[in-house]
Protein backbone atom coordinates (compact mmCIF):
# COMPACT_ATOMS: atom_id res chain seq x y z
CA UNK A 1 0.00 0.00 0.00
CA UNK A 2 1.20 3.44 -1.28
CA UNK A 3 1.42 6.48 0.60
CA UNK A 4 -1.01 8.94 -0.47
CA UNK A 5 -0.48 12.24 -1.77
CA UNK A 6 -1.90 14.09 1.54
CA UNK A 7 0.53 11.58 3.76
CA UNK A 8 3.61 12.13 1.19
CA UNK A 9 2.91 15.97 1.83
CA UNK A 10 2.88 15.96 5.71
CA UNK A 11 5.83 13.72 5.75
CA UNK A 12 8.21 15.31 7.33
CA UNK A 13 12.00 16.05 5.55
CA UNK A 14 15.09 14.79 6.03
CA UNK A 15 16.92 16.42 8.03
CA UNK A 16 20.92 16.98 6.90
CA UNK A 17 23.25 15.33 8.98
CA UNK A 18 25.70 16.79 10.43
CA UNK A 19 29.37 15.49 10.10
CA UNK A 20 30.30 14.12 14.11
CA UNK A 21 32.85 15.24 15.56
CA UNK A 22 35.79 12.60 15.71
CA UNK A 23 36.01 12.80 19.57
CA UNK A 24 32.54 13.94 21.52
CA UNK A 25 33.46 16.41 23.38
CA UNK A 26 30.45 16.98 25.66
CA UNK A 27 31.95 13.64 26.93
CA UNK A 28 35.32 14.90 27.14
CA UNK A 29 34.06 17.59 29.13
CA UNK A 30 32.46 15.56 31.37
CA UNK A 31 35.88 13.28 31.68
CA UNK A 32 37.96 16.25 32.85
CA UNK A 33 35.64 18.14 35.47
CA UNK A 34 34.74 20.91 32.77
CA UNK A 35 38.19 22.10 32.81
CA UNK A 36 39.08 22.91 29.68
CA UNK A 37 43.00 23.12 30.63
CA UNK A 38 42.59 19.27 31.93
CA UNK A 39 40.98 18.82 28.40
CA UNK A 40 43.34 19.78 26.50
CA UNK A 41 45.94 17.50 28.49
CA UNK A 42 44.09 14.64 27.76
CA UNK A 43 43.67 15.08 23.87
CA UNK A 44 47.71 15.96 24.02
CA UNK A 45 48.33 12.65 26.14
CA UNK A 46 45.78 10.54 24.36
CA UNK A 47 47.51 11.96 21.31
CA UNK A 48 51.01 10.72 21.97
CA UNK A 49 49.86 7.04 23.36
CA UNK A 50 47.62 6.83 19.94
CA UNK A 51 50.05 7.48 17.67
CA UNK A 52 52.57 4.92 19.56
CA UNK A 53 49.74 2.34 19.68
CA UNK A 54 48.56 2.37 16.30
CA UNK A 55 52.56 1.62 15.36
CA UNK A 56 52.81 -0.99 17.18
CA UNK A 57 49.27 -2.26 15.93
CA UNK A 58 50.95 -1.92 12.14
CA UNK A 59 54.22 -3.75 13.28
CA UNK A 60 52.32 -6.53 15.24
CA UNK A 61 54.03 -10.01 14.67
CA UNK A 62 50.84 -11.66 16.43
CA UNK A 63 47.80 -12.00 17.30
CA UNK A 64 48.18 -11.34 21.34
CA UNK A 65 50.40 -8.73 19.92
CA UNK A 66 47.32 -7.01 17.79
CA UNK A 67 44.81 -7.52 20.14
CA UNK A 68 47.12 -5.92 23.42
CA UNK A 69 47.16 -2.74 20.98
CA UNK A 70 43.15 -2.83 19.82
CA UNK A 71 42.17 -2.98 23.67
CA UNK A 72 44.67 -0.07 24.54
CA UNK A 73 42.68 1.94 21.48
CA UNK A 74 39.15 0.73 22.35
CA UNK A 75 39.55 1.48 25.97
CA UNK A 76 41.32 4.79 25.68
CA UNK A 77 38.58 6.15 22.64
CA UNK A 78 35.64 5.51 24.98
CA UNK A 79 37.45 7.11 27.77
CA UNK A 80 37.49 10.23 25.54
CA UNK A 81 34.59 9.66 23.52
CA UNK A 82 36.16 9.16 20.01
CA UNK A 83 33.29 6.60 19.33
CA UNK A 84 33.94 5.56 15.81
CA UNK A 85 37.79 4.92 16.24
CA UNK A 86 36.59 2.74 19.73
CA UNK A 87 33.93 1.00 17.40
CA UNK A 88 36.37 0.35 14.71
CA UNK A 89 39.05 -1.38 17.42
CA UNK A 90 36.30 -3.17 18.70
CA UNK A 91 35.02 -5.15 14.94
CA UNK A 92 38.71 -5.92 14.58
CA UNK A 93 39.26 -7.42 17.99
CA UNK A 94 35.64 -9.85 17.98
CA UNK A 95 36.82 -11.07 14.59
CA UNK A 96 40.36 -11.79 15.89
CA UNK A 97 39.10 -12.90 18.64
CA UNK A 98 36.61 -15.43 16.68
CA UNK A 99 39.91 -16.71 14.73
CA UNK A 100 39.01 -14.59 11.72
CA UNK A 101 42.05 -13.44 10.24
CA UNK A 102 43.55 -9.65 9.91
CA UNK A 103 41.40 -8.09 7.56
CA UNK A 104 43.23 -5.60 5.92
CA UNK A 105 39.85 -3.57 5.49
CA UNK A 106 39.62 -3.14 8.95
CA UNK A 107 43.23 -2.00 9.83
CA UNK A 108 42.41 0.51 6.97
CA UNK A 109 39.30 1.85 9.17
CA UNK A 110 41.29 2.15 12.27
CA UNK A 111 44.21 3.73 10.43
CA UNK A 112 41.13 6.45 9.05
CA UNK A 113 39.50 7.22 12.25
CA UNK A 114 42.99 7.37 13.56
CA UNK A 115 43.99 9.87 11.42
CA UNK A 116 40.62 12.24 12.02
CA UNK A 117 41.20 11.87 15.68
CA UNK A 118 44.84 13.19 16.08
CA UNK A 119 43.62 15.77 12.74
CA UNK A 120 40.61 17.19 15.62
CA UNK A 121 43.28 17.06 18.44
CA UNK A 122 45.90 19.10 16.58
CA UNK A 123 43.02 21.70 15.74
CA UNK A 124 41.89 21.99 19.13
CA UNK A 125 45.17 22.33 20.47
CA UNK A 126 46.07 25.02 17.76
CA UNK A 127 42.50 26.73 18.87
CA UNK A 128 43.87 27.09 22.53
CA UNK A 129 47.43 28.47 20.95
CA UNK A 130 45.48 30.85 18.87
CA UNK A 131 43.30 32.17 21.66
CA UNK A 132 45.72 31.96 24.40
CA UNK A 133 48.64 33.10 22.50
C-alpha cells in the first residue's frame, strides 16, 4: 500500500546530517571536570599514546600482539569519547578474537579514524594556541 499524496505531503524532511565530531566532546568535558586546561591534556596525552599504539598495531608479529594494541585503542577512545575509532578497534578485535584473520579492510578503518582523531586534536590544540597566545 502506497502512501497517499496528503501523507507524502505531511511527511516530514530529512533532516541533513551533520558530520560528528571525531572525539565527543560533551563527553570529554564531562571526563575532565569541565576544565578545559585538563581537556586539552588529555587530547595531548591521548595523542602521543595513539600514535605509539597504532605503530605498534601496524608492526604486530601476532595475534596477542594485535589484540594488546586494539584494547589499549578501544579502551582509551571511549574514555574520551572518540566513538567511531573505539567501534572500529572493537570489529577488529571480535573477529580476531573469533579466529578470523587480519582483515586488511579493517586495519584501513582504524588507520582512518585514527587519522581524524589526532587531525581534531591538533586543531583543538592550535584553537587554545590561537586564543591563548
Amino acid at each position: 500500500m502506497g502512501m497517499t499524496a496528503e501523507r507524502a505531503h505531511r511527511a516530514p524532511k530529512p533532516r541533513k546530517r551533520v558530520a560528528a565530531r571525531p572525539i565527543d566532546m560533551m563527553h570529554l568535558a564531562k571526563q575532565a571536570l569541565g576544565d578545559p586546561a585538563l581537556e586539552l591534556e588529555i587530547l595531548r596525552m591521548f595523542d602521543q599514546r595513539l600514535e605509539k599504539h597504532f605503530g605498534r598495531l601496524e608492526t604486530s608479529g601476532s595475534v596477542e600482539d594485535l589484540l594488546a594494541q586494539l584494547e589499549f585503542i578501544r579502551k582509551a577512545s571511549i574514555g574520551i569519547g572518540a566513538w567511531s575509532l573505539a567501534q572500529h578497534a572493537h570489529v577488529m578485535e571480535t573477529e580476531l578474537k573469533a579466529g578470523e584473520p587480519v582483515n586488511p579492510e579493517r586495519v584501513e578503518d582504524i588507520h582512518i579514524a585514527v587519522e581524524e582523531v589526532r587531525t581534531f586534536i591538533g586543531e583543538q590544540i592550535a584553537l587554545d594556541e590561537a586564543a591563548n597566545g
